[in-house]
Protein backbone atom coordinates (compact mmCIF):
# COMPACT_ATOMS: atom_id res chain seq x y z
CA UNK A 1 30.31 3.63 -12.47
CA UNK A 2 29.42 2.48 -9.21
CA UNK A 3 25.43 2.60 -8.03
CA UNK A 4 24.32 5.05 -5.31
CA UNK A 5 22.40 1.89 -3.51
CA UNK A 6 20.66 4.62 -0.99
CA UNK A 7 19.82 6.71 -3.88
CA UNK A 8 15.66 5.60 -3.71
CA UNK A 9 15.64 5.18 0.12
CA UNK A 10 13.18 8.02 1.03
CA UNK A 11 11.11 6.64 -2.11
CA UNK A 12 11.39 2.82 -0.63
CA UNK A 13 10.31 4.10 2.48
CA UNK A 14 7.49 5.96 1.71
CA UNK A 15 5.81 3.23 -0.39
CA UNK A 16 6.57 0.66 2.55
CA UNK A 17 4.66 2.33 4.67
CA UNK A 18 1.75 2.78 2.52
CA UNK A 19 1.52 -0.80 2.48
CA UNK A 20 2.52 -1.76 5.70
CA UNK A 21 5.75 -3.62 4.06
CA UNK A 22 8.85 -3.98 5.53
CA UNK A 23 11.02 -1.57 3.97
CA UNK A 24 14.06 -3.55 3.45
CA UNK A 25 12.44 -6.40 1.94
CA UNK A 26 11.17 -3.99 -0.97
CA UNK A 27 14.97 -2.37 -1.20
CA UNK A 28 15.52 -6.09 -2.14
CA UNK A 29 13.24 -6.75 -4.24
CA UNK A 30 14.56 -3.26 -6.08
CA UNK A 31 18.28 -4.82 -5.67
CA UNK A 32 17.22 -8.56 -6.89
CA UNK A 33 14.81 -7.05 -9.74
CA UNK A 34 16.74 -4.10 -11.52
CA UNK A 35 19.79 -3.39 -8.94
CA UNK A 36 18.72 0.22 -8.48
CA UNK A 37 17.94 1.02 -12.62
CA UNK A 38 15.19 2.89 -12.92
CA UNK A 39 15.02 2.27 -16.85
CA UNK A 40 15.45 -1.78 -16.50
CA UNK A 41 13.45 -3.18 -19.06
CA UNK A 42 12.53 -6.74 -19.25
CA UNK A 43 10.91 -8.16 -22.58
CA UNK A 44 8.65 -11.34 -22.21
CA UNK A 45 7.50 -12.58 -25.52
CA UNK A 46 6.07 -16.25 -24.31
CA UNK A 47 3.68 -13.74 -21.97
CA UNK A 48 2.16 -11.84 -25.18
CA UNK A 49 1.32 -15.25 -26.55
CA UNK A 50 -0.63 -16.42 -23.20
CA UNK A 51 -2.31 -12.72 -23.15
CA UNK A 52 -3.30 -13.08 -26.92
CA UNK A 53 -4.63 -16.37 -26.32
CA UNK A 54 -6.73 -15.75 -23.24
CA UNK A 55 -7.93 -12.05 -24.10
CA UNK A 56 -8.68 -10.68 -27.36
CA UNK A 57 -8.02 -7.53 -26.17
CA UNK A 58 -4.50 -7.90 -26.08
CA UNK A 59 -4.13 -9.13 -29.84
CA UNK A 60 -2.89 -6.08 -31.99
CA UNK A 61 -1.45 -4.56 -29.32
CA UNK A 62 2.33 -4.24 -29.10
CA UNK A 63 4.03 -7.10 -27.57
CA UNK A 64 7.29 -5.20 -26.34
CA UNK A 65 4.85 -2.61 -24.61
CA UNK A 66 2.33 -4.76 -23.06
CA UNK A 67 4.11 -8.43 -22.03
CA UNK A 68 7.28 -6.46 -20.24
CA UNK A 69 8.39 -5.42 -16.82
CA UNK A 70 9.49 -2.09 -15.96
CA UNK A 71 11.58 0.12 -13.58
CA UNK A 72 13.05 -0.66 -10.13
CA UNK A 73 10.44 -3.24 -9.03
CA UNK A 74 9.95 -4.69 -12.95
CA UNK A 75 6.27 -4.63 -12.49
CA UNK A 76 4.68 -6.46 -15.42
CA UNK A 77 2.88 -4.11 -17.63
CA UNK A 78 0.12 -6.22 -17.23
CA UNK A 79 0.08 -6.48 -13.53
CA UNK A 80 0.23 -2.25 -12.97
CA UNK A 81 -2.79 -2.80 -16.22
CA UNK A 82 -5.08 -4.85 -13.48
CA UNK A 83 -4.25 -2.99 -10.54
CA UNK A 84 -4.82 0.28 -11.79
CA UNK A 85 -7.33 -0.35 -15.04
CA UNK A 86 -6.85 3.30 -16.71
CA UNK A 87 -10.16 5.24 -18.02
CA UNK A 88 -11.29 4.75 -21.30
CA UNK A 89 -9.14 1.89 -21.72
CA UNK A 90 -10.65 0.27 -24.34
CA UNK A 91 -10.13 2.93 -26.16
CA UNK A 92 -6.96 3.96 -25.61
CA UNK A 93 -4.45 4.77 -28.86
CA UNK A 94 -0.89 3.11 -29.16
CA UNK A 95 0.60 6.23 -28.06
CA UNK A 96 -1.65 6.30 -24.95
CA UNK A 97 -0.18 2.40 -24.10
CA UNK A 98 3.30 3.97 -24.51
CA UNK A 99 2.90 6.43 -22.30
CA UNK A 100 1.42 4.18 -19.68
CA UNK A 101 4.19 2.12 -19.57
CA UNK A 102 6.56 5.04 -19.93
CA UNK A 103 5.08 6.02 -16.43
CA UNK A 104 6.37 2.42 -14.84
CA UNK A 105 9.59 3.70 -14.90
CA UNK A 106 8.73 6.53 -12.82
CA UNK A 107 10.57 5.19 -9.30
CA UNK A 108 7.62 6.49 -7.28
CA UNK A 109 5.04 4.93 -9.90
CA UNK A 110 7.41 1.51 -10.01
CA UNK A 111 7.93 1.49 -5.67
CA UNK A 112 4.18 2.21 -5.82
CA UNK A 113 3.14 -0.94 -7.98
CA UNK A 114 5.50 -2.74 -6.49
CA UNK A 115 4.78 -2.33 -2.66
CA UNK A 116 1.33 -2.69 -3.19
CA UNK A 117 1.68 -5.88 -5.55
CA UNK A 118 3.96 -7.66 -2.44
CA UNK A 119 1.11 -6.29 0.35
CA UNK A 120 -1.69 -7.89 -1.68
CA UNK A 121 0.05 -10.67 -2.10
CA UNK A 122 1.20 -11.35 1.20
CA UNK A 123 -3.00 -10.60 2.79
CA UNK A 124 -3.84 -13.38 0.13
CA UNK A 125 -0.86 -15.99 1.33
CA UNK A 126 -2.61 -14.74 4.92
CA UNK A 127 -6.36 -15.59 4.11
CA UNK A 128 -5.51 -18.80 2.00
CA UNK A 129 -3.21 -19.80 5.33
CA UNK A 130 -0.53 -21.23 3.16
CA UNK A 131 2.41 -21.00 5.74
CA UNK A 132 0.28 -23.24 8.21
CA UNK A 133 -0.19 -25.59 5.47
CA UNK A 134 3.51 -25.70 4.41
CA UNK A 135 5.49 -24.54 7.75
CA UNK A 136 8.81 -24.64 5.97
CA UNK A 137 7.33 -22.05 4.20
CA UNK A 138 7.10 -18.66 6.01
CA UNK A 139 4.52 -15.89 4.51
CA UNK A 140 6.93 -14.03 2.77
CA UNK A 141 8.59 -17.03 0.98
CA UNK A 142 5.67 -17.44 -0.81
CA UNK A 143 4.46 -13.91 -1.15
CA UNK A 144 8.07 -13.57 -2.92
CA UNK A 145 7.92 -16.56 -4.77
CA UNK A 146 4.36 -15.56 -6.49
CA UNK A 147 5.74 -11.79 -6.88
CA UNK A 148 8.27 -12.93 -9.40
CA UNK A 149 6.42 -16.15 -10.80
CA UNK A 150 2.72 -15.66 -10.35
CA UNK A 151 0.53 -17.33 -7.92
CA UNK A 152 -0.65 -20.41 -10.35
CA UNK A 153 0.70 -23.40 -8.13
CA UNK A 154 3.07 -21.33 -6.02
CA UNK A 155 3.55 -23.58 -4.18
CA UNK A 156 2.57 -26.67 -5.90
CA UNK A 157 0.52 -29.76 -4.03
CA UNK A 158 3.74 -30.36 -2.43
CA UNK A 159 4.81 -27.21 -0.97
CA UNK A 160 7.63 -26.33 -3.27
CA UNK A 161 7.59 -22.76 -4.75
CA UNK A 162 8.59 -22.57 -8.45
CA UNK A 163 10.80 -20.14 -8.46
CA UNK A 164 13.23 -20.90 -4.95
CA UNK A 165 15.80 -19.03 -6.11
CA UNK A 166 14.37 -15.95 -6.94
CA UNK A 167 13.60 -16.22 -3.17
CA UNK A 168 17.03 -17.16 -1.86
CA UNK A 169 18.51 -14.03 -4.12
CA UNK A 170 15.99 -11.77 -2.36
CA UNK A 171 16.71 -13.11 1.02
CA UNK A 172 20.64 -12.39 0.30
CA UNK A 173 19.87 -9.05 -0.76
CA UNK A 174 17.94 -8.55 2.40
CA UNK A 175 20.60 -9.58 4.57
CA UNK A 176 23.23 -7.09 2.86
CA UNK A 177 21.02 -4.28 3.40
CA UNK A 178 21.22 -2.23 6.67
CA UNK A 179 17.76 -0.77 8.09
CA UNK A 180 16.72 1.93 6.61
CA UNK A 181 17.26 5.61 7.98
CA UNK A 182 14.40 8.14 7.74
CA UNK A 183 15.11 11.76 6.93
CA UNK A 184 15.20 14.16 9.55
């Protein structure tokens, strides 16, 4: 069955410009991170034991919910958690995780998380003045890099970025696509 790769392009668009991103650089982050699956799924068990350990929150709560990444932009569970802390979380039932995470595969919820993940990401590479500090680096190599592998020593001390490839796949992707056409 062949994908419809233009099938979220209005979405894409839409949360681009709510961000100020460039819109092809988030159709390649959807092509790099779930190749246009709304439903991609992404279990991380080593995650649930760092969440455990660090918040006692977490502990009881189900792993394959809470330390995965979901929908076109594979937003951690965690990561759509901090941006968008729900009400009454602390007192939310099982049922009431589910359904958050149910919601991340939602394309306009995922697009949403994930636009304005890579826009925060890319002011804080702008404020800390990383690509000055590493000029083989440009912004968005490392707002990429920390997008897929967190900002802990992305870069390290000596300006390399943890996760490279990640980056060079999303640059490919990038280069495939054409710009993107708005409706009419």
């Amino acid at each position: 069955m062949a994908v419809d790769k233009n099938r979220f392009d209005t979405e894409i668009l839409e949360a681009a410009d709510r961000y100020r991103n460039n819109p092809r650089v988030l159709k390649a982050i959807v092509q790099t991170e779930s190749y246009y699956n709304p439903r991609a799924y992404r279990y991380e068990p080593e995650l649930y034991k760092r969440l455990k350990a660090g918040d006692v929150f977490w502990a009881g709560k189900d792993p394959s919910v809470v330390s995965a990444s979901y929908g076109l932009c594979q937003v951690l569970f965690t990561t759509a958690w901090a941006l968008d802390r729900p009400l009454g979380y602390k007192t939310m039932t099982p049922s009431q995780f589910q359904e958050f995470a149910e919601n991340l595969y939602n394309p306009r919820v995922s697009l949403d998380y994930g636009s304005r993940l890579l826009r925060i990401l890319l002011d804080k590479v702008i404020a800390e003045k990383l690509d000055d500090r590493f000029e083989h680096l440009s912004r968005m190599d490392i707002a990429l890099a920390r997008y897929n592998g967190g900002s802990w020593k992305n870069p390290d001390e000596a300006g390399a970025l943890r996760n490279q490839k990640y980056v060079d796949k999303v640059f490919r992707a990038y280069d495939e696509i054409p710009p993107l056409r708005r409706p009419t």
